[in-house]
PDB file of N, CA and C in Angstrom:
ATOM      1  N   UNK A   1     -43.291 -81.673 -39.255  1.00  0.00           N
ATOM      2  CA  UNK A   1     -44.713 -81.813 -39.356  1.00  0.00           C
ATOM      3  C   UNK A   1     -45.073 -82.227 -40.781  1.00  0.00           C
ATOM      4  N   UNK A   2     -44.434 -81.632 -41.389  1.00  0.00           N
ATOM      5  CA  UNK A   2     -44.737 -81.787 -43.373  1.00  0.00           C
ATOM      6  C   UNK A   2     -44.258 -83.257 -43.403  1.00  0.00           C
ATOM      7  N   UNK A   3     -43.091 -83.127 -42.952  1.00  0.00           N
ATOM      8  CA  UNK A   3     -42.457 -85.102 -43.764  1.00  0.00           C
ATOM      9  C   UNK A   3     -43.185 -86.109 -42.943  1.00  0.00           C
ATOM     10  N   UNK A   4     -43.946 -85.627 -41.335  1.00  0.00           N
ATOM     11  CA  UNK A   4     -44.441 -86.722 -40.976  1.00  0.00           C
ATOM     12  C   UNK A   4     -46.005 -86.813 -41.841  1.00  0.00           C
ATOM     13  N   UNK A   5     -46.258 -85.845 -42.139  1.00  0.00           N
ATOM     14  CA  UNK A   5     -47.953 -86.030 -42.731  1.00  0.00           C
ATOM     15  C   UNK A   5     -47.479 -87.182 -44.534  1.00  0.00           C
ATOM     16  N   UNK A   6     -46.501 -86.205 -44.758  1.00  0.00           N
ATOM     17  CA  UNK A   6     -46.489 -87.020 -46.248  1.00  0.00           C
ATOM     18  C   UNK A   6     -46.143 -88.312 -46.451  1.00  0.00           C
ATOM     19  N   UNK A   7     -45.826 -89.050 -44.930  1.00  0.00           N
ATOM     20  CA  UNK A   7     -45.125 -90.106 -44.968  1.00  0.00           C
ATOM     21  C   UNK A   7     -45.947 -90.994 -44.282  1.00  0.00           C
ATOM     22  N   UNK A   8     -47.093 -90.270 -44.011  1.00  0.00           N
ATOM     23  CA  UNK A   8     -48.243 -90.949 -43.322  1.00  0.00           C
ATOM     24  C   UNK A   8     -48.429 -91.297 -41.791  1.00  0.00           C
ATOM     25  N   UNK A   9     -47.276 -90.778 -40.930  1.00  0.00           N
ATOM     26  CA  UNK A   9     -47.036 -90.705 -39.310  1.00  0.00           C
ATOM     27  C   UNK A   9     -47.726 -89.718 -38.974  1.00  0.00           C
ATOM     28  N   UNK A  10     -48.076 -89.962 -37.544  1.00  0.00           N
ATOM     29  CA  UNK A  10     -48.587 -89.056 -36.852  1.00  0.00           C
ATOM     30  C   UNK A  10     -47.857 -87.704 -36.077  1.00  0.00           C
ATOM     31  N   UNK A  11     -47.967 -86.719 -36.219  1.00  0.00           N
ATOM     32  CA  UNK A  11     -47.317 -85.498 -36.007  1.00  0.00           C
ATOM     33  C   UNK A  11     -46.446 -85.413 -35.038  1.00  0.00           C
ATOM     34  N   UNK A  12     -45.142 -84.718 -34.863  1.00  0.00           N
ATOM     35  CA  UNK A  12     -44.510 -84.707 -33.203  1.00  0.00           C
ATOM     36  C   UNK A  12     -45.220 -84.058 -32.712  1.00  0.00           C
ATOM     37  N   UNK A  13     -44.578 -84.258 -31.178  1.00  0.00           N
ATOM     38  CA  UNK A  13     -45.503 -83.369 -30.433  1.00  0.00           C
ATOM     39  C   UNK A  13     -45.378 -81.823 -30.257  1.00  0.00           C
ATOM     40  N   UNK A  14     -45.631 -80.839 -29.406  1.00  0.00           N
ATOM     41  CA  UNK A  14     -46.020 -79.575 -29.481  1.00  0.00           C
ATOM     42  C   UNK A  14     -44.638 -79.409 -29.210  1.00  0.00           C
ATOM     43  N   UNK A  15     -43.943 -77.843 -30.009  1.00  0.00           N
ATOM     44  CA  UNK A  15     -42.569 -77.612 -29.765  1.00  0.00           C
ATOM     45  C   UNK A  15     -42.599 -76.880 -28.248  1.00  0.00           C
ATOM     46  N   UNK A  16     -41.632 -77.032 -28.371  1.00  0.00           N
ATOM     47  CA  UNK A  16     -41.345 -76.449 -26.665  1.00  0.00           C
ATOM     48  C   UNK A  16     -39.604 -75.649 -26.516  1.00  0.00           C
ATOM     49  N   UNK A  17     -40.051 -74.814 -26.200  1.00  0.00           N
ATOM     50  CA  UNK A  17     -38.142 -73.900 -26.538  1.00  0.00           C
ATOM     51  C   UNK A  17     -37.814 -73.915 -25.231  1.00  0.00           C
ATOM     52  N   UNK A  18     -36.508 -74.862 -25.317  1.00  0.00           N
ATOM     53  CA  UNK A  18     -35.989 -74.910 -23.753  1.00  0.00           C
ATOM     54  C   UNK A  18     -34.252 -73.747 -24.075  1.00  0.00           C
ATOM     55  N   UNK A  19     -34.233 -72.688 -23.507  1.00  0.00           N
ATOM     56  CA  UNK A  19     -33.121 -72.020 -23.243  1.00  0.00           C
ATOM     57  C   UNK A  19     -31.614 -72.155 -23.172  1.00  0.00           C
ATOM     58  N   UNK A  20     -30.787 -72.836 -23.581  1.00  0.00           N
ATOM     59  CA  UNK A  20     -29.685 -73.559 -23.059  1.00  0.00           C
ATOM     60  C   UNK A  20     -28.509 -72.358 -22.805  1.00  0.00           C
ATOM     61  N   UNK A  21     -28.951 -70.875 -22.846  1.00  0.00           N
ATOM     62  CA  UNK A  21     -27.688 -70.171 -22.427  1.00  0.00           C
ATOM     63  C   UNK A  21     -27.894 -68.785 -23.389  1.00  0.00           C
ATOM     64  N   UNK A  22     -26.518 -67.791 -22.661  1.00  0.00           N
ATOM     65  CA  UNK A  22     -26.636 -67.028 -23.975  1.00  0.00           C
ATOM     66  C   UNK A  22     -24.551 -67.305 -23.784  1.00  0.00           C
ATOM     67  N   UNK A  23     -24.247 -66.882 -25.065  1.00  0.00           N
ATOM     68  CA  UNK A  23     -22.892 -66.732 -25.187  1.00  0.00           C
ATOM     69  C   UNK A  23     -22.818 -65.108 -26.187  1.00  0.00           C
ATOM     70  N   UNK A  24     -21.844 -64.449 -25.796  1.00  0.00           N
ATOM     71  CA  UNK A  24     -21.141 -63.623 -26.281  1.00  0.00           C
ATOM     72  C   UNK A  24     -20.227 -62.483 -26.250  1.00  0.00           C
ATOM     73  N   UNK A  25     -19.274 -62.228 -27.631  1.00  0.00           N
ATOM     74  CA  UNK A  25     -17.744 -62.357 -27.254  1.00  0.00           C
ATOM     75  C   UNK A  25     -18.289 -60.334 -27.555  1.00  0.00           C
ATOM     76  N   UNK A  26     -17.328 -60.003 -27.182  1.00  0.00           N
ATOM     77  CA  UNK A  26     -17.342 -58.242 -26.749  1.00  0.00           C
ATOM     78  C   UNK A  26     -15.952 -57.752 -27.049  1.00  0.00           C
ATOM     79  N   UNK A  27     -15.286 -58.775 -27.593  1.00  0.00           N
ATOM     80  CA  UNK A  27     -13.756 -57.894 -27.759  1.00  0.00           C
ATOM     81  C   UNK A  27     -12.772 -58.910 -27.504  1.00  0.00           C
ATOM     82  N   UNK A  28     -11.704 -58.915 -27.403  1.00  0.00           N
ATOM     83  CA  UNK A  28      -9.997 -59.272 -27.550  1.00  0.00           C
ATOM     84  C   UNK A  28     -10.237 -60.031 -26.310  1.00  0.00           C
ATOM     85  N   UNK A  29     -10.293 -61.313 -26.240  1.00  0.00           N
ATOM     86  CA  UNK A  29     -10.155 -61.972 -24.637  1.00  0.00           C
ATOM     87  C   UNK A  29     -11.292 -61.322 -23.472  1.00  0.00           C
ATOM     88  N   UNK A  30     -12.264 -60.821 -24.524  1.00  0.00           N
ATOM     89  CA  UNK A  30     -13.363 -60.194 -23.576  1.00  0.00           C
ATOM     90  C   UNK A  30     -14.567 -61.123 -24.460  1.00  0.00           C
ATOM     91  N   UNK A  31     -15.528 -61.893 -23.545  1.00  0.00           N
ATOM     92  CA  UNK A  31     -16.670 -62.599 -23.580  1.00  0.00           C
ATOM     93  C   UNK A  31     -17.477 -62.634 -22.592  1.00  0.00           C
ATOM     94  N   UNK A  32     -19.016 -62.806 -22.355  1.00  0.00           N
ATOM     95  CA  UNK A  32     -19.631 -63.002 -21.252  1.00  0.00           C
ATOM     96  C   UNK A  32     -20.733 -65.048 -21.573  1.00  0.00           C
ATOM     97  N   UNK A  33     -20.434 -65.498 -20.968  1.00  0.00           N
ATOM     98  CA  UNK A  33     -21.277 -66.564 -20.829  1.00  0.00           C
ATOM     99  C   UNK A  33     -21.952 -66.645 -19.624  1.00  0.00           C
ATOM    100  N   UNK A  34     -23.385 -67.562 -20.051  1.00  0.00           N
ATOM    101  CA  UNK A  34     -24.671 -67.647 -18.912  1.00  0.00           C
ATOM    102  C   UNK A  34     -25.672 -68.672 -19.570  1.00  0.00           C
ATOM    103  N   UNK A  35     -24.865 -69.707 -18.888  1.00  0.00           N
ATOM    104  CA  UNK A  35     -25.690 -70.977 -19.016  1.00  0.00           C
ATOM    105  C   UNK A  35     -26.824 -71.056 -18.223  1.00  0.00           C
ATOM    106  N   UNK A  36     -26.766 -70.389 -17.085  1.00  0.00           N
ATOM    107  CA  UNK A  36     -27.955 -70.563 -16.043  1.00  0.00           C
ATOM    108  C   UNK A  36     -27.017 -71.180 -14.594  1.00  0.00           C
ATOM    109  N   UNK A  37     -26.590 -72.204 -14.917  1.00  0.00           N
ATOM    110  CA  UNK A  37     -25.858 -73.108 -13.545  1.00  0.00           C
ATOM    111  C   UNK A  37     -24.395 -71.899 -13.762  1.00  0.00           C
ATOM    112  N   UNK A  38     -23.972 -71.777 -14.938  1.00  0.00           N
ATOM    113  CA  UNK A  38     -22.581 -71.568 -15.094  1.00  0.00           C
ATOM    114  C   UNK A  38     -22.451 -69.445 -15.737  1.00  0.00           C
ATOM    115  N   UNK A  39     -21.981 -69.083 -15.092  1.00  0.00           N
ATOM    116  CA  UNK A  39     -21.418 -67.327 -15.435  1.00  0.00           C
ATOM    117  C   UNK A  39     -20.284 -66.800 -15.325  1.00  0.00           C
ATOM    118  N   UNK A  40     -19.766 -66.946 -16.318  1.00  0.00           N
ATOM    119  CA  UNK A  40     -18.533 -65.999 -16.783  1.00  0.00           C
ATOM    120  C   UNK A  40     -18.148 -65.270 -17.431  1.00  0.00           C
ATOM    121  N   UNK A  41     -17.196 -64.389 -17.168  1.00  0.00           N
ATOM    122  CA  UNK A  41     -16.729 -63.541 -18.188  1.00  0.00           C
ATOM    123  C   UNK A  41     -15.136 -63.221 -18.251  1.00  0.00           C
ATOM    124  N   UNK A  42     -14.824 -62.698 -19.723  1.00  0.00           N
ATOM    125  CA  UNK A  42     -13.277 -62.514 -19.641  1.00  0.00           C
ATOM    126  C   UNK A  42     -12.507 -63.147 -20.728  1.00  0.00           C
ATOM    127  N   UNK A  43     -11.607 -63.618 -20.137  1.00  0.00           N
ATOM    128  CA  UNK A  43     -10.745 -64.534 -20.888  1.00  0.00           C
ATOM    129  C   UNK A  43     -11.030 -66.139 -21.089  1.00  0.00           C
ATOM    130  N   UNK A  44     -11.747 -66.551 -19.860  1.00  0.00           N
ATOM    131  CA  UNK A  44     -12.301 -67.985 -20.299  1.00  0.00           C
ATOM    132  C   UNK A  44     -13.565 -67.961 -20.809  1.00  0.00           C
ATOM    133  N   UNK A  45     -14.625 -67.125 -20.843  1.00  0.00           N
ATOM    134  CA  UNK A  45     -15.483 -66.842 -21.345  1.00  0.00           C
ATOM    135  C   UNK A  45     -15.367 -67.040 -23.126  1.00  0.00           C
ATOM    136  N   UNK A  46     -14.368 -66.175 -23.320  1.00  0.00           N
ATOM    137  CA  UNK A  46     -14.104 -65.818 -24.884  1.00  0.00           C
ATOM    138  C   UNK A  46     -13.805 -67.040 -25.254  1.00  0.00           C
ATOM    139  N   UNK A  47     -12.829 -67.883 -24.841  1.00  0.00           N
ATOM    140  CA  UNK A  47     -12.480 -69.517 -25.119  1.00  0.00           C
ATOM    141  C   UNK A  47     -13.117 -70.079 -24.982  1.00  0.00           C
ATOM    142  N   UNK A  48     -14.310 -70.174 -24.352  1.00  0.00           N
ATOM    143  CA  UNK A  48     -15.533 -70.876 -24.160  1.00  0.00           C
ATOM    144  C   UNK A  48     -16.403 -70.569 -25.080  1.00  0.00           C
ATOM    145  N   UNK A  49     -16.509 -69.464 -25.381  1.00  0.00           N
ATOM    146  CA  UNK A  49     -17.227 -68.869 -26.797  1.00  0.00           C
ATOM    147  C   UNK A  49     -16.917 -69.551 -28.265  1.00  0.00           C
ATOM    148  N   UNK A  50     -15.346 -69.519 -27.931  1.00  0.00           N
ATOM    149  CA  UNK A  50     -15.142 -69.876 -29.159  1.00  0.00           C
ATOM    150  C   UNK A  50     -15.152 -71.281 -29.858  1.00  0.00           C
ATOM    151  N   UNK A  51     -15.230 -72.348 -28.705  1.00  0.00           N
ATOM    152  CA  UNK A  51     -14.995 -73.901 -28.756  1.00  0.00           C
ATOM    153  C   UNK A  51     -16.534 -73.909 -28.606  1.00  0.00           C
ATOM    154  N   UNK A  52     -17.388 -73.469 -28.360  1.00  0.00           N
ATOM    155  CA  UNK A  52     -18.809 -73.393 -28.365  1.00  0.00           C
ATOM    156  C   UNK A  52     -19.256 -73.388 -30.580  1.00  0.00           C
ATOM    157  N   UNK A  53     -18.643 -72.537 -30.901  1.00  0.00           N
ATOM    158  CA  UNK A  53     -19.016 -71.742 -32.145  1.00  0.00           C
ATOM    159  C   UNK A  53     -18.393 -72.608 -33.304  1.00  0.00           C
ATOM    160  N   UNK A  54     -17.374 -73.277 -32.487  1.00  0.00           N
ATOM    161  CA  UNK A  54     -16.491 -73.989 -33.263  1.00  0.00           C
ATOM    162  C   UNK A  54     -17.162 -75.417 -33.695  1.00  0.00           C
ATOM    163  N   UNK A  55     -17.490 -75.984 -32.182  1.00  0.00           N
ATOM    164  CA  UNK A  55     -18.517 -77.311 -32.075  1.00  0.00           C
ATOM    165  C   UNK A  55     -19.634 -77.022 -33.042  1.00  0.00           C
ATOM    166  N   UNK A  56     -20.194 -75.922 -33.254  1.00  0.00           N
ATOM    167  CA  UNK A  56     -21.293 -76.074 -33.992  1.00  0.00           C
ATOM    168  C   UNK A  56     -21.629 -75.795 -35.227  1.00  0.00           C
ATOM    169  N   UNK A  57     -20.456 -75.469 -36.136  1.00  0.00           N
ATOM    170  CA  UNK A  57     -20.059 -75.413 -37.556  1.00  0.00           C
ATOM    171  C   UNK A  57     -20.066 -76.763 -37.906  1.00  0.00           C
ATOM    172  N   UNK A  58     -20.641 -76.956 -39.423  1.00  0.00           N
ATOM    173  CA  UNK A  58     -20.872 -78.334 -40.603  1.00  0.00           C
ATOM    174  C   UNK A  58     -19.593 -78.318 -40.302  1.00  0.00           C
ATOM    175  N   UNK A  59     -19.139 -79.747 -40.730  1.00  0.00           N
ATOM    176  CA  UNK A  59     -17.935 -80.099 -41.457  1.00  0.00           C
ATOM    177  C   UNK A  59     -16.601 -79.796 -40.725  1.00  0.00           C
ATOM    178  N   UNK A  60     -15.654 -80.764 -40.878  1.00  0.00           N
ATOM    179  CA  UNK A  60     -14.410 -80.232 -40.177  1.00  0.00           C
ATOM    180  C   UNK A  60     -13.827 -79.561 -41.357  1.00  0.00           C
ATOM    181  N   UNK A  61     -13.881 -79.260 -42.383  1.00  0.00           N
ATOM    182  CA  UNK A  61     -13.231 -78.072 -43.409  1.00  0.00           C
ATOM    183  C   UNK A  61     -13.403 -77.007 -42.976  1.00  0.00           C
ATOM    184  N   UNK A  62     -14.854 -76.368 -42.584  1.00  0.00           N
ATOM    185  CA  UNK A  62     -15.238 -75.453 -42.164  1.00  0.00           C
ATOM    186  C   UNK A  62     -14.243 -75.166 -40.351  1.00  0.00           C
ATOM    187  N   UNK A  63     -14.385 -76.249 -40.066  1.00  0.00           N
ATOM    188  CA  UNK A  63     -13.669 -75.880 -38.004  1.00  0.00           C
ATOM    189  C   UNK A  63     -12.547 -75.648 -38.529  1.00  0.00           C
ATOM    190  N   UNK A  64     -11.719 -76.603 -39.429  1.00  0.00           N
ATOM    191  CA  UNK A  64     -10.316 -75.922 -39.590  1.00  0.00           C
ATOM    192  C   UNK A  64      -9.701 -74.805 -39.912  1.00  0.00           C
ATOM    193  N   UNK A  65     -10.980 -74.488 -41.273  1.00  0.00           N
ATOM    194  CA  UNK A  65     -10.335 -73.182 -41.473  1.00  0.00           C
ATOM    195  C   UNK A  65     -10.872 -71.630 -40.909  1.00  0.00           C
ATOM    196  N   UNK A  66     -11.946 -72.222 -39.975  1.00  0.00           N
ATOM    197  CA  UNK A  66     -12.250 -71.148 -38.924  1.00  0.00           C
ATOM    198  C   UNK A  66     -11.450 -71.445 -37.708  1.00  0.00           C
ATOM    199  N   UNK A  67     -10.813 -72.281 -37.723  1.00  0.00           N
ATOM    200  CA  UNK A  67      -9.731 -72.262 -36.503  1.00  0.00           C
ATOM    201  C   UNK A  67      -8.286 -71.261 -36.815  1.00  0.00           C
ATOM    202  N   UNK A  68      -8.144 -71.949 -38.446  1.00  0.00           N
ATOM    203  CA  UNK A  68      -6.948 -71.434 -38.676  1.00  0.00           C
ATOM    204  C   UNK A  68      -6.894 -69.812 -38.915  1.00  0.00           C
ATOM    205  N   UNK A  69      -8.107 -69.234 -39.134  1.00  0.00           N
ATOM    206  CA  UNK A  69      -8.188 -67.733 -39.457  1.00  0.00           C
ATOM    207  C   UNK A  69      -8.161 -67.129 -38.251  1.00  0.00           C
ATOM    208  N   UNK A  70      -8.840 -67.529 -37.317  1.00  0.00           N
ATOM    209  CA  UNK A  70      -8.904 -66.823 -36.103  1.00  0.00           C
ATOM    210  C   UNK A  70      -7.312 -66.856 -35.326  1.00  0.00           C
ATOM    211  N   UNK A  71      -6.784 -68.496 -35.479  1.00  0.00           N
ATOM    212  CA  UNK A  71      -5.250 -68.127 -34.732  1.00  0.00           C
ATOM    213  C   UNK A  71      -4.389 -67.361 -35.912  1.00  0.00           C
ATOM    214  N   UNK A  72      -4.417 -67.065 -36.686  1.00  0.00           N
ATOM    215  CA  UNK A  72      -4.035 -65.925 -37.514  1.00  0.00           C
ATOM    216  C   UNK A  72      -4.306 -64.236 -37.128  1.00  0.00           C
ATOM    217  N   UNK A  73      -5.460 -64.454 -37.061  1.00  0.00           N
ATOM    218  CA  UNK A  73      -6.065 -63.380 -36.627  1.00  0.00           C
ATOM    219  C   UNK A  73      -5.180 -62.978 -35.506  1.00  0.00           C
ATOM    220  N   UNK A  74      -5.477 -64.047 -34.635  1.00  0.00           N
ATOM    221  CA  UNK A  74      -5.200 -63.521 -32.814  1.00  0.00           C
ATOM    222  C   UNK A  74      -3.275 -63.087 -33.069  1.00  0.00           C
ATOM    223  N   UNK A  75      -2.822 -63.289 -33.902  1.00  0.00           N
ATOM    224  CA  UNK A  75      -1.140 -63.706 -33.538  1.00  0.00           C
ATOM    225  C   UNK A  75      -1.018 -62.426 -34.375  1.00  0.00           C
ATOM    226  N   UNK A  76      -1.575 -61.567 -35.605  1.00  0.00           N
ATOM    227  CA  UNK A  76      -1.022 -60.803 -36.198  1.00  0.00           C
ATOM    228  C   UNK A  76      -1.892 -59.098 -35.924  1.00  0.00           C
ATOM    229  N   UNK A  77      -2.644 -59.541 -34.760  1.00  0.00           N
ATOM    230  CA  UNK A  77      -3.585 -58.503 -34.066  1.00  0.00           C
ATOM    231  C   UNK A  77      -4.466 -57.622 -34.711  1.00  0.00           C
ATOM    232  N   UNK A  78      -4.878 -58.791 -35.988  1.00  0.00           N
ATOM    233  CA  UNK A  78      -5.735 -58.435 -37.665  1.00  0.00           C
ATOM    234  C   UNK A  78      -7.373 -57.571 -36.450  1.00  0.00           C
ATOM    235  N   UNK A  79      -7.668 -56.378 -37.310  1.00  0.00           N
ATOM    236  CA  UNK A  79      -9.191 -56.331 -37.112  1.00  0.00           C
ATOM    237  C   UNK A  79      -9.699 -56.967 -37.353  1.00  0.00           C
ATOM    238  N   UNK A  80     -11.196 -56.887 -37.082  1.00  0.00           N
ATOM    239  CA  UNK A  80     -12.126 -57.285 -38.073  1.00  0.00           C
ATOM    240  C   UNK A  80     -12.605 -57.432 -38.831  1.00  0.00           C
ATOM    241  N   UNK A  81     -12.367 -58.272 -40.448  1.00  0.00           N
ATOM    242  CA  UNK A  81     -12.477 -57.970 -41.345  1.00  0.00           C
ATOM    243  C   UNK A  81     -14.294 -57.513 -41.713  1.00  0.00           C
ATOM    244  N   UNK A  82     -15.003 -58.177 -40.831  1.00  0.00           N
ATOM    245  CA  UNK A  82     -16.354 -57.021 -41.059  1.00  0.00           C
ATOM    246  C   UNK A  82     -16.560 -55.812 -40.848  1.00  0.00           C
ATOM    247  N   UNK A  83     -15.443 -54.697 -40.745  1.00  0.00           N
ATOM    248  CA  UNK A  83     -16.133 -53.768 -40.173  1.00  0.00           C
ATOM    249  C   UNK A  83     -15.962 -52.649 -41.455  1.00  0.00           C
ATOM    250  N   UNK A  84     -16.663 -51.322 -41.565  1.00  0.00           N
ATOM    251  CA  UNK A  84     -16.889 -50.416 -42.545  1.00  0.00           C
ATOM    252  C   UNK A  84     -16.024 -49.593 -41.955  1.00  0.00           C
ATOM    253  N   UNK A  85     -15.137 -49.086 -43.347  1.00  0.00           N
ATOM    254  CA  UNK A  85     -14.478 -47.791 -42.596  1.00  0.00           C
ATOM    255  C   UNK A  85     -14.004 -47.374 -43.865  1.00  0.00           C
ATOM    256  N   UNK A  86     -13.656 -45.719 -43.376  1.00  0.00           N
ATOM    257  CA  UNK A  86     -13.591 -44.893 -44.811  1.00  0.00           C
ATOM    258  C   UNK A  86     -15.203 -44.299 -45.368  1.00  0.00           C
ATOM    259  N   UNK A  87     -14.716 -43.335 -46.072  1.00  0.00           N
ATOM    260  CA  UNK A  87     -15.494 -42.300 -46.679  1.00  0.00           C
ATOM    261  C   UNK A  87     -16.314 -43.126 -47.959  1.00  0.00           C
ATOM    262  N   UNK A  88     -17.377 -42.350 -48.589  1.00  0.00           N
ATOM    263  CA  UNK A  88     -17.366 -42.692 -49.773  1.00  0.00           C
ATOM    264  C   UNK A  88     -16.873 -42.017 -51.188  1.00  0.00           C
ATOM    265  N   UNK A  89     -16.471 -42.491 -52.185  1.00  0.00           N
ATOM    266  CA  UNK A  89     -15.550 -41.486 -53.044  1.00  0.00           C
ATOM    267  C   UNK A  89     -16.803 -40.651 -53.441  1.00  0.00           C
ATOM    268  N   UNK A  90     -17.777 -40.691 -53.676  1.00  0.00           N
ATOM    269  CA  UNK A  90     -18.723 -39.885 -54.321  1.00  0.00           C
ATOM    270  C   UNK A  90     -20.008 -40.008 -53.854  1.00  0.00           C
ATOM    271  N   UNK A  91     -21.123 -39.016 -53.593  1.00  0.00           N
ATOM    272  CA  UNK A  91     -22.024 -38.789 -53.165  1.00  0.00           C
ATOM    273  C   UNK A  91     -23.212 -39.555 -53.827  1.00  0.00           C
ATOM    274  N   UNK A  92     -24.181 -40.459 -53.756  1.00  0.00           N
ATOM    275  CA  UNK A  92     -25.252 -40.777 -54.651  1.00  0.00           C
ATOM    276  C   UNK A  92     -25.864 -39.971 -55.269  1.00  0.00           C
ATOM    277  N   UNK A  93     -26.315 -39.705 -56.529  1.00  0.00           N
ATOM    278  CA  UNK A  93     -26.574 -38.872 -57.505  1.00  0.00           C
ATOM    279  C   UNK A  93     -27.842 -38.335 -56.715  1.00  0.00           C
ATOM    280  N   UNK A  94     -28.174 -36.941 -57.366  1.00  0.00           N
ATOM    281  CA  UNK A  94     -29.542 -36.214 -56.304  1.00  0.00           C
ATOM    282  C   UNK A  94     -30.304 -36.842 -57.900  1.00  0.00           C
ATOM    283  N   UNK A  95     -31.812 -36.560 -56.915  1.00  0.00           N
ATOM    284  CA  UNK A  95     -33.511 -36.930 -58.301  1.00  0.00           C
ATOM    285  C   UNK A  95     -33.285 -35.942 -59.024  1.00  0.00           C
ATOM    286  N   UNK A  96     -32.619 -35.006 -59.366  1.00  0.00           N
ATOM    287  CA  UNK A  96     -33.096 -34.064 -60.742  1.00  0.00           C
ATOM    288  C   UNK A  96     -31.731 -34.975 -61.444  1.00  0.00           C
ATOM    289  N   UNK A  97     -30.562 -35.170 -61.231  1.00  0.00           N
ATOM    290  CA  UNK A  97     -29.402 -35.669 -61.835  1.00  0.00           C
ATOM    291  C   UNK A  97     -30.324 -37.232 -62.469  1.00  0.00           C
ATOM    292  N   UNK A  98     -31.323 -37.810 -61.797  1.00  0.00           N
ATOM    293  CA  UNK A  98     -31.585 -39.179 -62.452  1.00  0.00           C
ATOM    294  C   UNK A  98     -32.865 -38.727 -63.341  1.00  0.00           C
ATOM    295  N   UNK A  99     -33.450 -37.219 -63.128  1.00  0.00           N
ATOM    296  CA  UNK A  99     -34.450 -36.805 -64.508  1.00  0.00           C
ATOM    297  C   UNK A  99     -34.048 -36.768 -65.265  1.00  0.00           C
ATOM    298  N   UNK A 100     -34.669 -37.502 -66.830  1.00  0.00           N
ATOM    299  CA  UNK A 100     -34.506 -36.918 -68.124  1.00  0.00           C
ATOM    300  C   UNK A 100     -34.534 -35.731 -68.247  1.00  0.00           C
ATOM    301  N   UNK A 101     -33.428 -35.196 -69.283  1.00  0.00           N
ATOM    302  CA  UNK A 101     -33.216 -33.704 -69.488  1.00  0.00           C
ATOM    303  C   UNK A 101     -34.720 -33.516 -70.299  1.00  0.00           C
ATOM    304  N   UNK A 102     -34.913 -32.373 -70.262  1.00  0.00           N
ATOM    305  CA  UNK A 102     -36.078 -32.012 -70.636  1.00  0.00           C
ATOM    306  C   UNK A 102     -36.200 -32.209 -72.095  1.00  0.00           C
ATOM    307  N   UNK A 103     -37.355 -32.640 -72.737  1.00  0.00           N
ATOM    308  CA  UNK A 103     -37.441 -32.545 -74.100  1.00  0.00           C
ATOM    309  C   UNK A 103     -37.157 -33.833 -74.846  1.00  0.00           C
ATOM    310  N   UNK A 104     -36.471 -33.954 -73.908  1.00  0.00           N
ATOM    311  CA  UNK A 104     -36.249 -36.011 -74.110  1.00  0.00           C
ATOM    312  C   UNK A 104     -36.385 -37.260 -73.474  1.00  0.00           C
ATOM    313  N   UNK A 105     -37.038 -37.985 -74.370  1.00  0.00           N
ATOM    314  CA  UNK A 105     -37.812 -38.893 -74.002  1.00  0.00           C
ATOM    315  C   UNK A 105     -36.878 -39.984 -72.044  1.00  0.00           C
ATOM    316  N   UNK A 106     -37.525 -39.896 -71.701  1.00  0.00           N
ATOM    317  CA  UNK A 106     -36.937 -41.516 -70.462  1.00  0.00           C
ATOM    318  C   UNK A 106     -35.926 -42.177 -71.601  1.00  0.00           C
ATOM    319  N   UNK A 107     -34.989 -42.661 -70.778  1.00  0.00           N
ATOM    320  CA  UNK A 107     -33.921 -43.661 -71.389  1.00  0.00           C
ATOM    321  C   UNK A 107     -33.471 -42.938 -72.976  1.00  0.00           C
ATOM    322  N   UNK A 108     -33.236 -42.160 -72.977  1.00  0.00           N
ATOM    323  CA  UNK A 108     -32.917 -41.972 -74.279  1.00  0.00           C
ATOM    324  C   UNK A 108     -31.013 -41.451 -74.133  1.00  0.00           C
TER     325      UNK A 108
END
């Protein structure tokens, strides 16, 4: 809308959100897809997921080396490297520990 006004064209027309599916993966050779015509789940699902995710990454630098991490992944039965785990070594300080000791000034 902005580059057509500044460029002196007349506006596109009204957006319109057409649905094309949902995809997603749930685990190890576990995926569900639902295009609308098309529903699966499983093992071709997840491969379908993934050549989906793959198609739609910039750049073939980027497909390669999200190809190559994932067949890494799949062959050495790596977790997820997003996930949180473990304790924390130390508790966040309590509000009297972040008060100035008495008698002296803030930041001192």
């Amino acid at each position: 809308m902005i580059a057509a006004r500044v460029a002196g064209r007349s506006p596109p027309g009204p957006f319109r959100y057409r649905h094309q599916g949902s995809l997603a993966t749930i685990g190890r050779k576990a995926a569900v897809v639902d295009l609308g015509w098309l529903r699966v789940s499983g093992a071709l699902a997840w491969w379908l997921w993934g050549l989906v995710h793959v198609f739609f990454l910039v750049g073939v630098r980027n497909r390669v080396a999200v190809i190559a991490n994932w067949f890494w992944a799949y062959l050495t039965f790596r977790s997820g490297t997003r996930l949180i785990v473990g304790q924390l070594e130390s508790a966040p300080p309590s509000s009297d520990q972040l008060a100035p000791a008495p008698g002296r000034p803030h930041g001192a």
